[in-house]
Each structure stands twice: as C-alpha cells, then as structure tokens.
Protein backbone atom coordinates (compact mmCIF):
# COMPACT_ATOMS: atom_id res chain seq x y z
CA UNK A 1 -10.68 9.16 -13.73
CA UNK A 2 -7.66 8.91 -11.78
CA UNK A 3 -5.73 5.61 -9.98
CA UNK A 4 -4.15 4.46 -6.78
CA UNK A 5 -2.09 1.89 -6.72
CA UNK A 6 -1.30 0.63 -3.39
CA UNK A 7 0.86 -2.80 -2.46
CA UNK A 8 0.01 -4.30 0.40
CA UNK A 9 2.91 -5.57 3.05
CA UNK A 10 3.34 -8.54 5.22
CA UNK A 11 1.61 -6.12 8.42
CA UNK A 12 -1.38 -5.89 6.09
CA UNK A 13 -1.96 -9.79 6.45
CA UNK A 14 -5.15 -11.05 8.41
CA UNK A 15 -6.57 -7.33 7.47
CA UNK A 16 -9.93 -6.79 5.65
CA UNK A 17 -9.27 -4.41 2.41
CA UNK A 18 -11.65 -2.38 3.45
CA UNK A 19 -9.94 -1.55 6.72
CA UNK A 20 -6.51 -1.25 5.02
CA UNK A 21 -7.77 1.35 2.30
CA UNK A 22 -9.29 3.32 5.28
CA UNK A 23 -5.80 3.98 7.02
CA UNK A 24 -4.18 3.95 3.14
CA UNK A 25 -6.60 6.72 1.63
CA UNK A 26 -6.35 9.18 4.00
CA UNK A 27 -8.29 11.56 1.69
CA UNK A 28 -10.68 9.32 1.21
CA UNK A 29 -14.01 8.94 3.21
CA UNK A 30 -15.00 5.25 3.95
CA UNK A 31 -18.23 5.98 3.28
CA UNK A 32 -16.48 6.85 -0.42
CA UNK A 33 -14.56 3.60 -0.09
CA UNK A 34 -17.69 1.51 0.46
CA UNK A 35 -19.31 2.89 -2.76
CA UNK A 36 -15.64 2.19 -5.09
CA UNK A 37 -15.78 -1.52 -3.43
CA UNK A 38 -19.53 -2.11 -4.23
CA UNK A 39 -18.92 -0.71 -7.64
CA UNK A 40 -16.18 -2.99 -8.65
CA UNK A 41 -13.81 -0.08 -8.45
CA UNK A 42 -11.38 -1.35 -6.09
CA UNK A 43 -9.56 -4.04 -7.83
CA UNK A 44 -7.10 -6.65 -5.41
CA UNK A 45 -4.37 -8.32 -8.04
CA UNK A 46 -6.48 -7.51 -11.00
CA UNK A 47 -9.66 -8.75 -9.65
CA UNK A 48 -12.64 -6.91 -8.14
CA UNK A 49 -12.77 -6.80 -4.55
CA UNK A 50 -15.23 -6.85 -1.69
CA UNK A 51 -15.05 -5.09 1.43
CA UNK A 52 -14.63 -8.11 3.66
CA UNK A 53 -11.71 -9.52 1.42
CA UNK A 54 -8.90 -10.44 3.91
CA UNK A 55 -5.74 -9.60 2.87
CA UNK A 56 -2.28 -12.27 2.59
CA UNK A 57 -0.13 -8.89 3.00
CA UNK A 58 1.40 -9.68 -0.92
CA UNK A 59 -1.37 -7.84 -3.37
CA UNK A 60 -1.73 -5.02 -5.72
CA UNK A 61 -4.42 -2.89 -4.62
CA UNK A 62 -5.98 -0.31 -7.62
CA UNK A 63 -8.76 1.74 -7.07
CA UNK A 64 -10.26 3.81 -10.24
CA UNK A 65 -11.81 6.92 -8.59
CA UNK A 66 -13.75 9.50 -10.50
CA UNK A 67 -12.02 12.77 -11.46
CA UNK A 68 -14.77 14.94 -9.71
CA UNK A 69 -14.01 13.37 -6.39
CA UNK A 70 -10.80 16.39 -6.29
CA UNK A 71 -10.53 19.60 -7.26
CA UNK A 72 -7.24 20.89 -9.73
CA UNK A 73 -4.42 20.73 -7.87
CA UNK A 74 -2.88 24.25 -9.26
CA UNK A 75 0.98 24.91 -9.00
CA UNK A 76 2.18 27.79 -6.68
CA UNK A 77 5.02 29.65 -6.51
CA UNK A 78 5.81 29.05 -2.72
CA UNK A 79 9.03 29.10 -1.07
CA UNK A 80 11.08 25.50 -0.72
CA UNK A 81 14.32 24.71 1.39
CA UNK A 82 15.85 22.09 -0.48
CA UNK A 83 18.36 20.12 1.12
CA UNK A 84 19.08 17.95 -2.15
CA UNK A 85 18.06 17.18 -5.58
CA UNK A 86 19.01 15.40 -8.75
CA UNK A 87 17.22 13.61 -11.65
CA UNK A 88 15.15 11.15 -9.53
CA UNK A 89 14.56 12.41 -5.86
CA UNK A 90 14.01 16.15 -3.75
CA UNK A 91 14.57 16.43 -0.21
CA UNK A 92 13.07 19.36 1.33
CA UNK A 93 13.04 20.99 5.10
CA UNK A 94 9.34 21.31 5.26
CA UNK A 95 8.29 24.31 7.53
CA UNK A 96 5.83 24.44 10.09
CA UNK A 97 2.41 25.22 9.74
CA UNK A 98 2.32 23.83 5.63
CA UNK A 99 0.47 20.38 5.06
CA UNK A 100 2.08 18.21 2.69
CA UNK A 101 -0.34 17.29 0.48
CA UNK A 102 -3.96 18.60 -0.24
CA UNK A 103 -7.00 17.41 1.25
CA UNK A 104 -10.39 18.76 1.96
CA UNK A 105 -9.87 22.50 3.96
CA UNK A 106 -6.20 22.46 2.29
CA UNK A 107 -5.93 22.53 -2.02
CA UNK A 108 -3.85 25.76 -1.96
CA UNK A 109 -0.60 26.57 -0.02
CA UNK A 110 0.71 22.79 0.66
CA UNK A 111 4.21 21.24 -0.18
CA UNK A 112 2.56 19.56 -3.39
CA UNK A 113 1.79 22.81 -4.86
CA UNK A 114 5.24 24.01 -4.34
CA UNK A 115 6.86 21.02 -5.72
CA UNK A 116 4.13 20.82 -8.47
CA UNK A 117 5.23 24.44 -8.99
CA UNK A 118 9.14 23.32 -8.68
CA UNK A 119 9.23 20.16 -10.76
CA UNK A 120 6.58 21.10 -13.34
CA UNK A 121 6.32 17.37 -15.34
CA UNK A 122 9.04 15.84 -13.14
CA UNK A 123 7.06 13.85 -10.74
CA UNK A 124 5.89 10.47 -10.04
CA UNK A 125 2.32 9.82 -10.54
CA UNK A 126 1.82 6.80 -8.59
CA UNK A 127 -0.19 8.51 -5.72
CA UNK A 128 -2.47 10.03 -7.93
CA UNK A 129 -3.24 13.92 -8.79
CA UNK A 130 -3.33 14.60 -5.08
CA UNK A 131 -0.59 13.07 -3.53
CA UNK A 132 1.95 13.25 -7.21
CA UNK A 133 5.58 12.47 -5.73
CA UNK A 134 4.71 11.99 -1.99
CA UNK A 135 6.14 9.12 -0.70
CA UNK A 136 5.94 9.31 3.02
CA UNK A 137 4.46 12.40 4.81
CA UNK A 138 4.75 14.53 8.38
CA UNK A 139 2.22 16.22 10.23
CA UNK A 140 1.55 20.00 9.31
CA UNK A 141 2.95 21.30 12.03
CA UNK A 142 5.79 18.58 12.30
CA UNK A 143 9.14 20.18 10.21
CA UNK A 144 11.91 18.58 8.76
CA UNK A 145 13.41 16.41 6.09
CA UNK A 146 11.33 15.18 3.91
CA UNK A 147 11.28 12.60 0.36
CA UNK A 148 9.75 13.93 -2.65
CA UNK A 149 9.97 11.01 -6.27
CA UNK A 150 10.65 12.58 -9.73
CA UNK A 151 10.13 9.53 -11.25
CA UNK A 152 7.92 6.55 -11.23
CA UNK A 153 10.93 4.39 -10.91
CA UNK A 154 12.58 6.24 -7.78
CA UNK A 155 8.38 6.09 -5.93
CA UNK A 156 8.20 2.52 -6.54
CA UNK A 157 11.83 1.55 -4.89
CA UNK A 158 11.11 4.01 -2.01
CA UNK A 159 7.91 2.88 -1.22
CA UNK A 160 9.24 -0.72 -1.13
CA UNK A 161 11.93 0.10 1.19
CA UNK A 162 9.56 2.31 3.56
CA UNK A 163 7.56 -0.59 3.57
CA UNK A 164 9.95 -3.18 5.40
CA UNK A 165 11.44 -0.35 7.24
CA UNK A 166 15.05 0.28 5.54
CA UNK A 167 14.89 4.13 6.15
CA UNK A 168 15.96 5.44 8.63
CA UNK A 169 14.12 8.52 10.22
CA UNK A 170 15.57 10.16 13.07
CA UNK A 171 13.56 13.35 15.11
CA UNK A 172 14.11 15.88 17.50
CA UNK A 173 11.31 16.48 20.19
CA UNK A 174 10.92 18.52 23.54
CA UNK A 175 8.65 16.85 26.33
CA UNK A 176 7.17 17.79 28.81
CA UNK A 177 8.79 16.20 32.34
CA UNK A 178 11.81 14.87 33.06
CA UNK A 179 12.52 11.41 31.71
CA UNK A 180 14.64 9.09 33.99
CA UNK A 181 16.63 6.85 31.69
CA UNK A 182 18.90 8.41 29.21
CA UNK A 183 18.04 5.40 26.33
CA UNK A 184 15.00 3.44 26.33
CA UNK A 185 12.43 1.69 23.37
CA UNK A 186 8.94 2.29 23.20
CA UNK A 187 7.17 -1.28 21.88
CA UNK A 188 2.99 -0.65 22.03
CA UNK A 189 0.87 -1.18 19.29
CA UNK A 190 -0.78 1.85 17.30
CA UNK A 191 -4.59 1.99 16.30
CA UNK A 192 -7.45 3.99 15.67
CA UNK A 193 -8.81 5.87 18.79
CA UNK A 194 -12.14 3.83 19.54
CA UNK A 195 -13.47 6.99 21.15
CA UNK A 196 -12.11 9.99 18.14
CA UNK A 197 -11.51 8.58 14.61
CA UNK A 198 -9.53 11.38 14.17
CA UNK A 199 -6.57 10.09 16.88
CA UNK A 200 -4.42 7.49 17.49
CA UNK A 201 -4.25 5.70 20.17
CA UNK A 202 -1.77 2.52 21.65
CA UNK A 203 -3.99 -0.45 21.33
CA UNK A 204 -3.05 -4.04 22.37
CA UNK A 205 -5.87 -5.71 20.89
CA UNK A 206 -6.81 -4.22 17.28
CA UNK A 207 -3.25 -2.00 17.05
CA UNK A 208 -0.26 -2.39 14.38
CA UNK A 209 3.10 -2.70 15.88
CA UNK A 210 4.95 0.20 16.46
CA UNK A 211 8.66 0.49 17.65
CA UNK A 212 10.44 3.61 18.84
CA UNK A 213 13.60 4.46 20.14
CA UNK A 214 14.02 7.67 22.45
CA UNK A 215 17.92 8.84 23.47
CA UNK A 216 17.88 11.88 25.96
CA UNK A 217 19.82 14.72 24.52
CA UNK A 218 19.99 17.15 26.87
CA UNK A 219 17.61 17.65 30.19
CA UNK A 220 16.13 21.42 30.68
CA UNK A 221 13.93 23.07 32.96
CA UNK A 222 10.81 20.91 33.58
CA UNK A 223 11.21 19.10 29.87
CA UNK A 224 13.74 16.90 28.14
CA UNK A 225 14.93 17.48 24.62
CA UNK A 226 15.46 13.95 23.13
CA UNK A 227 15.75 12.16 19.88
CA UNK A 228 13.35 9.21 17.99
CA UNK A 229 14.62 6.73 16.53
CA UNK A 230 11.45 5.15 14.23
CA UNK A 231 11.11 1.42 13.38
CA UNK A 232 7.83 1.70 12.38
CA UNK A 233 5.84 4.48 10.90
CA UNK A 234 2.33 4.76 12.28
CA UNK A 235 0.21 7.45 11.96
CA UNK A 236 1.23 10.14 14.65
CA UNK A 237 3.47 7.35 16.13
CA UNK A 238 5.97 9.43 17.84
CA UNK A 239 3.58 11.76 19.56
CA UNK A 240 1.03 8.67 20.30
CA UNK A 241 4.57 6.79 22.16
CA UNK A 242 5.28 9.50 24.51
CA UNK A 243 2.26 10.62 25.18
CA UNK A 244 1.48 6.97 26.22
CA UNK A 245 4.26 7.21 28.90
CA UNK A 246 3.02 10.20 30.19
CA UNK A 247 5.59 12.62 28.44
CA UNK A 248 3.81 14.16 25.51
CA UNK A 249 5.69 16.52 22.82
CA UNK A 250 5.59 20.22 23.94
CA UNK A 251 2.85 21.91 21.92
CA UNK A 252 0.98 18.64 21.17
CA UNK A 253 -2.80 19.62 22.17
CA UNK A 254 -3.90 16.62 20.52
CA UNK A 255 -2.19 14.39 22.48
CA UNK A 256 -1.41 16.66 25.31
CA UNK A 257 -2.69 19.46 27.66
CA UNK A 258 -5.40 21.09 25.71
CA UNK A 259 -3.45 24.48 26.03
CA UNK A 260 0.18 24.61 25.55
CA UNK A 261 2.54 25.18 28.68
CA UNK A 262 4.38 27.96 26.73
CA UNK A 263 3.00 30.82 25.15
CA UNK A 264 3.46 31.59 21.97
CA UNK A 265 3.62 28.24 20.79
CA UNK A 266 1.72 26.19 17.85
CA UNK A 267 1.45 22.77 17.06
CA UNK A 268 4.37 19.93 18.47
CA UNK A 269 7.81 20.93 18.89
CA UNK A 270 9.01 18.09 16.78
CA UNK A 271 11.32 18.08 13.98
CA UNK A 272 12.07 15.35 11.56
CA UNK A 273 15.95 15.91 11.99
CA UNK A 274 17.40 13.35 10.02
CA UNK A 275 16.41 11.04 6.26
CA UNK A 276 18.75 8.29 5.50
CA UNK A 277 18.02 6.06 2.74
CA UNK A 278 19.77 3.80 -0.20
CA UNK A 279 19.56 6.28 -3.37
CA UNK A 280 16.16 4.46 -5.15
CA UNK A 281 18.64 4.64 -8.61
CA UNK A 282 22.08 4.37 -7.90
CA UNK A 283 21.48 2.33 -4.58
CA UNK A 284 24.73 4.69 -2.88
CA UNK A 285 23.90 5.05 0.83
CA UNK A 286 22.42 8.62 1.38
CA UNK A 287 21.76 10.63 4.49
CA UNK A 288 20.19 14.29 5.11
CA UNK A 289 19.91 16.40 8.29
CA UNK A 290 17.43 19.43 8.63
CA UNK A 291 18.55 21.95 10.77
CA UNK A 292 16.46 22.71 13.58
CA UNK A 293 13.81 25.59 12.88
CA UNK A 294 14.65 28.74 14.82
CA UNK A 295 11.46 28.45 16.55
CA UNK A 296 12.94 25.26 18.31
CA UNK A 297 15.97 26.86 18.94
CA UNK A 298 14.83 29.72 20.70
CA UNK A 299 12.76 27.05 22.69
CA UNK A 300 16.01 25.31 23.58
CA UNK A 301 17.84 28.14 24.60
CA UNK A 302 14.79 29.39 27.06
CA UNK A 303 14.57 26.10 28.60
CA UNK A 304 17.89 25.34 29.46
C-alpha cells in the first residue's frame, strides 16, 4: 500500500473532493477514485470521505491506494543538467521530449528515474512511489528549470509556498503572429475542456483563476518571442492563455494548428527560463535560470 497526502488550498473551497482529487491525481483514473472513496480509502482530516464532500479549502486529504495499482519505479542511469543542489533541494534543466514523472505509456526513461537513479534514498516521499520528490511539474515537451525535494521537510515548505503562489516562474515562448502591445496580463479562468478531458480550456463558468503576464521580447518574422510571467499554475496554463487570444506557442498542436508551421519541429517551443523561490531550509532568497535549449536558439536565429 502506498499514500498521498494532499492539502487542500483556499481555491479548493466550494469544490467537491471528488473533483479536486481528479485534477490532483493525475495518474489516477476517476473511475479508480470512485472505488478508493466508496471504500473508505480516501480519508479528508482523518475521516473517511464521500465523493460529494465539499471542500472549506483548509483539509488534509490521504488516500491509501493499493501497491498493485503501479508498477516498480526502477532507477536509470540517464543523463541530468543540474543547475543546483545541496542537502535539501535539486534543480534540473529538464530536456525536451522526457516526462517528469511516470504514468501509464511512460515507467522507464522519465526525470524520476534519473533522479531516483541520482539521489538513491535522498528523496521526499510525500507524493508517493510515483511522483517521490516532484513538487511541481512541466509538460514533456516543455524544458527548463525545474524543483526536485530531498527531504520531506524541504516538499512540505515548497508545496506550501506553490500553493499561495510565492514562486516565481518565469518562461520563454515563440508565437505565432505578431502581438501588438509590448506588456499585457492574461486574467481567464482555466478548466477542463467540456468537449476533450484530455485539454484545457478558459472557462468562465466552472474554471479556476488563472493569471499570466506576457512581456514582448523581441518581434521576428511572422511570430513574437515573449516571456510569462505565472501567477497561477493551471494545468497547461500558459499554452491554454495564448492560445485563447489567438496567438498559440509555436509547435503547440494541442492547442494550435494541427501541423506545425515549421518543419522539423516537436512539441511547444516553450521553455521554463527562470525558478525563484525562498530556500524551503534556510529561507535565503534563491533564483535559477535555464539556458535556452539550442533547439530554441536555432529557432530564434531563423526567425529573426
């Protein structure tokens, strides 16, 4: 048996459980979810829960699920970029193309089996055997700076900060058009895609806030390089934003033409450029920048 621990925030208030722990447990099915909360296995501040519990936005959520749910997670000797380290955190430049953590389709070759691989013993276990150390995530084909816990200790004061928004993310992005202003915000709610379960989509009615700040770098031939500012951190929030105001990342067939402008290219071009946060331990200030991937760079310099 293995448990999640998951602590609800003041955006979580008004929201069944069973909603939350849909968006929360991404590697979990809800059909899955429906079967822990009938079984008493989902407990809300130490007391079983049903599914149409609503939520004050202030409880421990635990869910025991059974070990046979996963597979191993094996270590693997795979190459990191590691922009810092010490006793309690790891920052790494995550490439393209490598999910973070493993989920059905993808045990082998993701950033937890390097770090697994990396750390050995030296990770937090608050997210469980698949997610051991992952605080926050990025899309697979998303690069950039990226959190990793040692320590129980380090997850927990992350988390809490993450939670009320005192980190500050910054990314890169190309898009497609030419934006007009050179600063602007981006305020539209984020939900689940009524039509594809699988997307996001801006929703006014059933969506969580969602705040993002866009500053034009640098204006090329028929795109605009830019940089995000995030508030909030929604699912796919960045690439949901733009494509909502009719400038979708470069790449981005989700979101975006279903075949890429540019040859040659896979996935967004979007780069999580910069991670500042307080140090979860010594509470010092701390800021990292990931240097842009060459792929992006090339990009850049056949744009312009």
């Amino acid at each position: 048996m293995k448990e999640l621990v998951y602590q609800a925030d003041e955006e979580a208030a008004g929201r069944r459980i069973d909603s939350y722990l849909a968006e929360a447990c991404e590697d979990l099915s809800r059909s899955f979810l429906q079967k822990l909360l009938k079984g008493g296995q989902v407990l809300c501040d130490g007391r079983p829960a049903k599914a149409s519990l609503k939520l004050k936005g202030t409880e421990t959520i635990s869910l025991t699920v059974p070990d046979n749910e996963v597979p191993a997670i094996e270590p693997e000797n795979l190459p990191l970029d590691i922009l810092y380290e010490d006793a309690d955190i790891l920052i790494v430049n995550k490439p393209k193309g490598m999910v973070v953590h493993p989920a059905p389709g993808h045990y082998t070759g993701t950033l937890v089996n390097a770090i697994m691989f990396h750390c050995g013993d030296r990770l937090s276990g608050i997210n469980g055997v698949l997610r051991p150390g992952i605080v926050h995530r990025i899309d697979m084909d998303t690069t950039g700076a990226l959190a990793v816990c040692k320590s129980d200790r380090a997850h927990a004061a992350l988390a809490a900060d993450l939670a009320v928004h005192r980190i500050n993310r910054k990314y890169r992005a190309i898009v497609q058009g030419s934006l007009k202003e050179e600063a602007f915000t981006i305020s539209a709610p984020i939900g689940r895609s009524a039509g594809d379960r699988k997307k996001m989509a801006v929703d006014k009615v059933k969506g969580r806030d969602a705040v993002t700040d866009v500053r034009v770098l640098q204006q090329l031939k028929g795109y605009t390089y830019i940089e995000c500012t995030l508030h909030t951190g929604r699912t796919h929030q960045i690439r949901v934003h733009l494509a909502s105001i009719g400038h979708p990342v470069l790449g981005d067939t989700v979101y975006g033409p279903k075949k890429p402008p540019v040859g040659g290219l896979t996935g967004q071009t979007l780069h999580a450029y910069l991670l500042g946060f307080n140090h979860p331990v010594t509470g010092e200030y701390m800021e990292f920048t990931a240097p842009l991937p060459e792929y992006f760079q090339k990009l850049l310099e056949k744009l312009s």
